[in-house]
C-alpha atoms as a PDB file:
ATOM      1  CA  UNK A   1      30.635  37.468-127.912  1.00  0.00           C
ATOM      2  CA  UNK A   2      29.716  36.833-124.353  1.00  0.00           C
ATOM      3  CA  UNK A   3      28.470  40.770-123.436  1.00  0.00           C
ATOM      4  CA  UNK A   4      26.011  40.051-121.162  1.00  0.00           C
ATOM      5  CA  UNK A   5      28.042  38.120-118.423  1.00  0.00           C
ATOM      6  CA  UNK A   6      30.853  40.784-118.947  1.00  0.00           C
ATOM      7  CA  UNK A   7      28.488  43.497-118.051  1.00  0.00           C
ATOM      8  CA  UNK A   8      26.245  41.677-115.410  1.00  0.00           C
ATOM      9  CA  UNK A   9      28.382  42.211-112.611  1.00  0.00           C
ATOM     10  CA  UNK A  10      26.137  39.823-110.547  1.00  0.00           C
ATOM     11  CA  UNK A  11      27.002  36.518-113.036  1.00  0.00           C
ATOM     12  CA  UNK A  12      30.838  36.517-112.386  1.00  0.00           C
ATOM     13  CA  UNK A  13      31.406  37.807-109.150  1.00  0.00           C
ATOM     14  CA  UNK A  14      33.219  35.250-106.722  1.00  0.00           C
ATOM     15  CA  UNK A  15      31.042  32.882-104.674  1.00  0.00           C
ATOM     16  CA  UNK A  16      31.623  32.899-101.078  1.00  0.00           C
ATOM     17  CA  UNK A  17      32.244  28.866 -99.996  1.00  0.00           C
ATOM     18  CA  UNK A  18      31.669  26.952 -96.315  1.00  0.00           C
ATOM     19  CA  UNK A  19      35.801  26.995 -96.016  1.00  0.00           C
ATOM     20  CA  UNK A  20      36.126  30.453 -96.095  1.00  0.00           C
ATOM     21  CA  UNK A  21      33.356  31.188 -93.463  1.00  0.00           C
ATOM     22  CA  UNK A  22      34.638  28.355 -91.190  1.00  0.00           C
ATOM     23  CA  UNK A  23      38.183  29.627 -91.223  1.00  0.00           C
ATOM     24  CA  UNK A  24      36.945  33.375 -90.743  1.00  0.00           C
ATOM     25  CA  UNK A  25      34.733  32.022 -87.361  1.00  0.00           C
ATOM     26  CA  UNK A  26      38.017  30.057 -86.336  1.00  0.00           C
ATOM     27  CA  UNK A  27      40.306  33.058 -86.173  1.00  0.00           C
ATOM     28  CA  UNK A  28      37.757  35.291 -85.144  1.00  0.00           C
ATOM     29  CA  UNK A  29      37.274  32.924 -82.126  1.00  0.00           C
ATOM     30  CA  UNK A  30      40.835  32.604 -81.676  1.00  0.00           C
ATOM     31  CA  UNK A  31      41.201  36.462 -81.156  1.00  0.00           C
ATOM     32  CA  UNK A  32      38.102  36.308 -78.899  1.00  0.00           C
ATOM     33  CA  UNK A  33      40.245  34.189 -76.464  1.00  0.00           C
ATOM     34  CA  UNK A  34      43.307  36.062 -76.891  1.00  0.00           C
ATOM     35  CA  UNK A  35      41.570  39.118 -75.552  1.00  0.00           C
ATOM     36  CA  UNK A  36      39.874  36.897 -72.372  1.00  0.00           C
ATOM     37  CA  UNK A  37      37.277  35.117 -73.533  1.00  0.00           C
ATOM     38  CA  UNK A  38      37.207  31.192 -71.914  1.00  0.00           C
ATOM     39  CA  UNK A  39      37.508  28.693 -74.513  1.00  0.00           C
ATOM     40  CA  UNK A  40      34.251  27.234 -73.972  1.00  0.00           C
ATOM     41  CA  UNK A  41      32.222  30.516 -73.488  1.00  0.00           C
ATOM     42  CA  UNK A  42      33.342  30.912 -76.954  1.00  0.00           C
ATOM     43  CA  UNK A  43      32.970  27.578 -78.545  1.00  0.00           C
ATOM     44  CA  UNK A  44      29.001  27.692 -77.833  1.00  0.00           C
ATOM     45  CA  UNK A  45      28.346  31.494 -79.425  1.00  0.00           C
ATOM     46  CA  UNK A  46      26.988  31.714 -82.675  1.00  0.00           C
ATOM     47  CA  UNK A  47      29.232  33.831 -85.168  1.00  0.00           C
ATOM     48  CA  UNK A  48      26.909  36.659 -85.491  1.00  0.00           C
ATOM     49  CA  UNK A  49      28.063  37.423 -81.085  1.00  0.00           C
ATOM     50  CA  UNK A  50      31.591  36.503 -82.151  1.00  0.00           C
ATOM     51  CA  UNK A  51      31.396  39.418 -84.682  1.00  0.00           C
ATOM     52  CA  UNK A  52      29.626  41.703 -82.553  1.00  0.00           C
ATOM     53  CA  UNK A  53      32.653  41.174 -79.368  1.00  0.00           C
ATOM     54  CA  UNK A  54      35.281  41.981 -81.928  1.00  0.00           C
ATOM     55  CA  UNK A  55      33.846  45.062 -83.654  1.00  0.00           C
ATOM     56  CA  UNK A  56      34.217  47.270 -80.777  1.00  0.00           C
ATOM     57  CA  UNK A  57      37.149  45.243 -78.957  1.00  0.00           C
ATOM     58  CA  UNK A  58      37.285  48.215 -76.341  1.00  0.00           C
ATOM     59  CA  UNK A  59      34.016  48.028 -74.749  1.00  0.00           C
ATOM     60  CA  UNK A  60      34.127  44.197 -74.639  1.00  0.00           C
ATOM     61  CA  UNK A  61      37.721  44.571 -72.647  1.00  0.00           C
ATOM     62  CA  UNK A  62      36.009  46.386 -70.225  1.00  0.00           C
ATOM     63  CA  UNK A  63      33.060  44.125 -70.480  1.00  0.00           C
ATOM     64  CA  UNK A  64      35.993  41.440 -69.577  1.00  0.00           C
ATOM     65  CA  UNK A  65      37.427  43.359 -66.653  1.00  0.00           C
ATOM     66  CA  UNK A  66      33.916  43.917 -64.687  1.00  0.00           C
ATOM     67  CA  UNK A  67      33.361  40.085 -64.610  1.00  0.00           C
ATOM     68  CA  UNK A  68      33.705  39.039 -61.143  1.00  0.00           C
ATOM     69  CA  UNK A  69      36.800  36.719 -61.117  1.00  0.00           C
ATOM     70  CA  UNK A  70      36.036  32.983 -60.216  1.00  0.00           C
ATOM     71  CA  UNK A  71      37.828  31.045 -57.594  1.00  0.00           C
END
């Protein structure tokens, strides 16, 4: 009987894989220029900033809308 994996939670749980991270940054980026981001402002942050725009997405719309606007 295999007891000890059934009750070690830590032995079967799913492992997280490179895909899944790189398709979580790639919407998460997509969203980040959907709100007003530029593309390349975007494309050079690091996915911990990504994460931080989008968990409060009202503050960073009003982060958006005191940029001066460029010419």
């Amino acid at each position: 009987m295999a007891t000890s994996t059934f009750r070690n939670k830590n032995k079967v749980r799913p492992i997280k894989t490179g895909t899944a991270k790189r398709q979580r940054v790639k919407s998460q980026k997509k969203r980040l220029v959907e709100m007003g981001f530029k593309p390349e402002e975007v494309q050079n942050m690091q996915c911990d900033t990504l994460r931080a725009f989008l968990k409060r997405p009202k503050v960073t719309k009003q982060l958006l809308e005191g940029r001066k606007p460029e010419a």
